[in-house]
N, C-alpha and C. Protein backbone atom coordinates (compact mmCIF):
# COMPACT_ATOMS: atom_id res chain seq x y z
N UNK A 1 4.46 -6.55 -15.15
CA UNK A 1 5.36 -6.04 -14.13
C UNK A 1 4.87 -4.74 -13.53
N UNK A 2 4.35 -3.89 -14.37
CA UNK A 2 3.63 -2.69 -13.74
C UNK A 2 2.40 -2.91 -13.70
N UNK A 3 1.59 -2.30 -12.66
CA UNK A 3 0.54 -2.19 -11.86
C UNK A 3 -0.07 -0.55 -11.40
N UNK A 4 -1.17 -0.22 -12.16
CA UNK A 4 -1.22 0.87 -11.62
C UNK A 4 -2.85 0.85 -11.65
N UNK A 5 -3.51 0.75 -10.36
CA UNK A 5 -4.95 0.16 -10.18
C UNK A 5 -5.10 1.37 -8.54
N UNK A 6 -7.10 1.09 -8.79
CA UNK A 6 -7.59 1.37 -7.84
C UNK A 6 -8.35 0.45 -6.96
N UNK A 7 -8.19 0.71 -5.93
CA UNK A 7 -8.81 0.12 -4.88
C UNK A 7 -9.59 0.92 -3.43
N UNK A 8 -10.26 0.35 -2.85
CA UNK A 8 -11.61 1.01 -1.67
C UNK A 8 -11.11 0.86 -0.91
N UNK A 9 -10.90 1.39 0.70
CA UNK A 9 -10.28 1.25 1.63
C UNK A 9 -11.28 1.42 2.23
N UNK A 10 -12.15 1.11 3.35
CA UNK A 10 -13.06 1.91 4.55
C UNK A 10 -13.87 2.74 3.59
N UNK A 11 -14.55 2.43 2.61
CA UNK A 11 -15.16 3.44 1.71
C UNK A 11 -14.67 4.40 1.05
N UNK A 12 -13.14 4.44 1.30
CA UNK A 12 -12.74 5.69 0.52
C UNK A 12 -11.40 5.04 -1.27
N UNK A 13 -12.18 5.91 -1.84
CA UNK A 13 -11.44 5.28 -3.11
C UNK A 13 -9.45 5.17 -3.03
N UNK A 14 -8.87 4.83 -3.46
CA UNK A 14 -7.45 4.67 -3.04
C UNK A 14 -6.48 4.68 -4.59
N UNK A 15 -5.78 4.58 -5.00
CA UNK A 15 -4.78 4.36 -6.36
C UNK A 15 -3.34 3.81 -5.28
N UNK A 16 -3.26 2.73 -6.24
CA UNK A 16 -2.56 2.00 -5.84
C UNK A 16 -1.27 1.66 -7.17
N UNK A 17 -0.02 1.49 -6.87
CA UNK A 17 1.01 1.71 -8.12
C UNK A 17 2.65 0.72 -7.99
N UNK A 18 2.71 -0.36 -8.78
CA UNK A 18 3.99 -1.15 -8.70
C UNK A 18 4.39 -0.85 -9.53
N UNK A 19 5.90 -0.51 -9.53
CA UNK A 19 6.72 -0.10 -10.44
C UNK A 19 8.28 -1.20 -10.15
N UNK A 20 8.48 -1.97 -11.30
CA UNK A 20 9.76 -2.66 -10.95
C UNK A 20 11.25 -1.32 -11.27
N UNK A 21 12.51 -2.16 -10.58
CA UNK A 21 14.00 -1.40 -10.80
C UNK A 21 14.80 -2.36 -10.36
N UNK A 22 15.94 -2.10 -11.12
CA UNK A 22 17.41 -2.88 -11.09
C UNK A 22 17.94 -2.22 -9.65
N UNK A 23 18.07 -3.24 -8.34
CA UNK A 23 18.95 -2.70 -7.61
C UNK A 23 20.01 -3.65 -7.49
N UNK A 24 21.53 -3.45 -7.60
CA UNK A 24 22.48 -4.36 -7.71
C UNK A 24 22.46 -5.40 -8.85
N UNK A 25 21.95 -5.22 -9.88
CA UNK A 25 21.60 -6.38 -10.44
C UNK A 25 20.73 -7.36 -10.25
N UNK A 26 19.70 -6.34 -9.68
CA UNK A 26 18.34 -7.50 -9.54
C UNK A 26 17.12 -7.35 -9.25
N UNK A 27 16.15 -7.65 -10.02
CA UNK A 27 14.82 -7.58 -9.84
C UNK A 27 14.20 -7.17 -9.00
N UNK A 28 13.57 -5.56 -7.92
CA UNK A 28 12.84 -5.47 -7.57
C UNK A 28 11.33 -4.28 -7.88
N UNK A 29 10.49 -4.55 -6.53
CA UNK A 29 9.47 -4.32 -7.11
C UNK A 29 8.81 -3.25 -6.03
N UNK A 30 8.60 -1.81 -6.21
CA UNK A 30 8.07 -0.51 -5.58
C UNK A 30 6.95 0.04 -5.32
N UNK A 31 6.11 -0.36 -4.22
CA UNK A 31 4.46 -0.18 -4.31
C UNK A 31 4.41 0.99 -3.51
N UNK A 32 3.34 1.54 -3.86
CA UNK A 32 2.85 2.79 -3.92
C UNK A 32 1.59 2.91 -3.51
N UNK A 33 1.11 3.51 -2.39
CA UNK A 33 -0.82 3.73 -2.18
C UNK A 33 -0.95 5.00 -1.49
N UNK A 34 -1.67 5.54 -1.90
CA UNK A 34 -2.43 6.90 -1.34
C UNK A 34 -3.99 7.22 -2.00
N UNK A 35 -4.65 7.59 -1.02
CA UNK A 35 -5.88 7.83 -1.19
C UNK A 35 -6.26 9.48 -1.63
N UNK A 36 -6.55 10.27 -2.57
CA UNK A 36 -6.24 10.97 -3.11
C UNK A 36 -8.13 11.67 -2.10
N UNK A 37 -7.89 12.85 -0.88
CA UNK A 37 -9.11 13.33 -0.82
C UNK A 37 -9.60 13.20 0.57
N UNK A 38 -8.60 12.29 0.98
CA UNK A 38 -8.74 11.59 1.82
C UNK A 38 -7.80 12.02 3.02
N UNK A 39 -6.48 11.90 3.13
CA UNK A 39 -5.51 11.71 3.38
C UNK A 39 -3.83 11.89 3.05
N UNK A 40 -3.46 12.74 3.03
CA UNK A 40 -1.78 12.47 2.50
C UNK A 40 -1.00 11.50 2.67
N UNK A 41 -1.22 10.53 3.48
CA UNK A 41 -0.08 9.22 3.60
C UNK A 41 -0.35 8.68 2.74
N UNK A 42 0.71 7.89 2.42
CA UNK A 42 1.33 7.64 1.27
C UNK A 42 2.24 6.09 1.87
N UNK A 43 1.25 5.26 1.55
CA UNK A 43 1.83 3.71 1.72
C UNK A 43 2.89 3.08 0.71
N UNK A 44 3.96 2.74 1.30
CA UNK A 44 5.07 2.16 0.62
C UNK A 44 6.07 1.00 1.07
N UNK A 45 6.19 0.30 -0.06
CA UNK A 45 6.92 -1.08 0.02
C UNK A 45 8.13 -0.96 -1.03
N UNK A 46 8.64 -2.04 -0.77
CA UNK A 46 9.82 -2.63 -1.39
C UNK A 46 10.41 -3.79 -1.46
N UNK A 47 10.11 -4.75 -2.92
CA UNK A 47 10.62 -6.11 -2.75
C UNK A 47 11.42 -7.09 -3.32
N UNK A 48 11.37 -7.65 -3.00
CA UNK A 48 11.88 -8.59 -4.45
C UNK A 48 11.08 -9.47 -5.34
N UNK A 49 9.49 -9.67 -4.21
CA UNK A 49 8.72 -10.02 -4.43
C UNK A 49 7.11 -9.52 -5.29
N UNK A 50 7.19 -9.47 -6.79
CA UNK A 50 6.10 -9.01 -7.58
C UNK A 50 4.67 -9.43 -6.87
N UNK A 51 4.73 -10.19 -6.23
CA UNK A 51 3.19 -10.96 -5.46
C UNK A 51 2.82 -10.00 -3.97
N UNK A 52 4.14 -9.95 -3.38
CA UNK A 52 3.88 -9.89 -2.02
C UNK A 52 4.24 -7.97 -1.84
N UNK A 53 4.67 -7.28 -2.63
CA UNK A 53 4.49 -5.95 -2.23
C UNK A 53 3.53 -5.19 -2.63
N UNK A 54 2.00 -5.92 -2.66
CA UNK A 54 0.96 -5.07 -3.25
C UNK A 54 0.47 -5.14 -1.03
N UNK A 55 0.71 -6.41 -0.57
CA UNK A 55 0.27 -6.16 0.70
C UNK A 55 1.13 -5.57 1.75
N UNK A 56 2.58 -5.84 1.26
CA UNK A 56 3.21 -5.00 1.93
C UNK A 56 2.71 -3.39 1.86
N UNK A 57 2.75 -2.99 0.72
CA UNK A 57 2.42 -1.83 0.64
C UNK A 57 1.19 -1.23 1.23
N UNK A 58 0.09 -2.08 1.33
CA UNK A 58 -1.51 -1.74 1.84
C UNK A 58 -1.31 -1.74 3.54
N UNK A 59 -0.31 -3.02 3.70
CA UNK A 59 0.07 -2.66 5.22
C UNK A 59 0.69 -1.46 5.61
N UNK A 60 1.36 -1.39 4.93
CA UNK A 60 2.43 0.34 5.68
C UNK A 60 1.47 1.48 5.53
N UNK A 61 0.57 1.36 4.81
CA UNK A 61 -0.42 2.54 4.47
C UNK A 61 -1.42 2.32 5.83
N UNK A 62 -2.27 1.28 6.05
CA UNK A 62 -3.28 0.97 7.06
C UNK A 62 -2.71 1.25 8.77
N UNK A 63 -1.12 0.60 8.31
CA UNK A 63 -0.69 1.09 9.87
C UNK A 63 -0.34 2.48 10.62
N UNK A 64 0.00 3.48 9.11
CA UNK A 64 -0.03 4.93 9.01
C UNK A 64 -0.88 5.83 9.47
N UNK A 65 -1.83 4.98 8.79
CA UNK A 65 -3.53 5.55 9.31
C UNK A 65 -4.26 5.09 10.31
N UNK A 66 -3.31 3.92 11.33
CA UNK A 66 -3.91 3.94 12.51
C UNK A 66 -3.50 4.97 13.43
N UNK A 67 -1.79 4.91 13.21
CA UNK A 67 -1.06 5.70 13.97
C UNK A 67 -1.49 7.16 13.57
N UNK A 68 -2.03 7.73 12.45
CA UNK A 68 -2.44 9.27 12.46
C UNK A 68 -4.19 9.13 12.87
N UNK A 69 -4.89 7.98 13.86
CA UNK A 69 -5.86 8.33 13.98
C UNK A 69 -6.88 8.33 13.02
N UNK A 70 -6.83 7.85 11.89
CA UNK A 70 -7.82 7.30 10.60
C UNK A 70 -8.72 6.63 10.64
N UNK A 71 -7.89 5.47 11.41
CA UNK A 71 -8.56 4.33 11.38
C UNK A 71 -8.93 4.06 12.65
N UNK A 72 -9.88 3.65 13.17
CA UNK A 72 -9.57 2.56 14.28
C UNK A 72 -8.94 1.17 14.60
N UNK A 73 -8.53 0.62 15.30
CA UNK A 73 -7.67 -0.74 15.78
C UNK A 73 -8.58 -1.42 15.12
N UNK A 74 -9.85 -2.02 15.44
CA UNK A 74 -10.67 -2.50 14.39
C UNK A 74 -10.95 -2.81 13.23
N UNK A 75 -11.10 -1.30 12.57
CA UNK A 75 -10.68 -1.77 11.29
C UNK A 75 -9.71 -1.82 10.81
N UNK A 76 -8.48 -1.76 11.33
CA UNK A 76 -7.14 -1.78 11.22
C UNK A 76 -7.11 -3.51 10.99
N UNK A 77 -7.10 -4.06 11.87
CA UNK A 77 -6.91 -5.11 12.02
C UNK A 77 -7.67 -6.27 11.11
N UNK A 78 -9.21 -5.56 10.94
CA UNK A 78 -9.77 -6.40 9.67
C UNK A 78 -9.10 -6.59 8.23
N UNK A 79 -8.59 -4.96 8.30
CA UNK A 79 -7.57 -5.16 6.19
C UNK A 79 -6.74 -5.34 6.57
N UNK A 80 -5.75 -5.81 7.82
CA UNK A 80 -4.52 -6.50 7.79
C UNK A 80 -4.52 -7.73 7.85
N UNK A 81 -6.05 -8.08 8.28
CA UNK A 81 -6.04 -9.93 8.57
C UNK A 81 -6.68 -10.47 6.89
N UNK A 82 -7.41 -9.45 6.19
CA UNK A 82 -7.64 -9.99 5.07
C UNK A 82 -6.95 -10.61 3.81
């Protein structure tokens, strides 16, 4: 259920972090990414889904860093289509 791993973004190293919690009585799941050196944004999700908020989370981070100018549309669009 917890997840606390690294991963490469555009060459730059990243830590990446799922943490489950009871909301209402029910299973969800809290992802976490920031590139430590790099950047202060700080990519975040929220699900119900243990599978699907490791990309939610990589998305909200990649689209952060288009919108602050990080990234280009380009490679934006390559780690969102991957």
């Amino acid at each position: 259920l917890w997840r606390n791993e690294e991963t490469e973004l555009l060459g730059h190293k990243c830590r990446f972090t799922v943490k489950p919690y009871i909301k209402r009585i029910q299973l969800y799941y809290r992802g976490k990414m920031w590139c430590p050196g790099w950047t202060p944004i700080r990519g975040e999700a929220s699900t119900r889904n243990h599978s699907g908020v490791a990309g939610r989370t990589a998305r909200d981070f990649v689209q952060k860093a288009f919108r602050d100018g990080l990234i280009s549309e380009q490679d934006a669009k390559r780690w969102l289509n991957s």
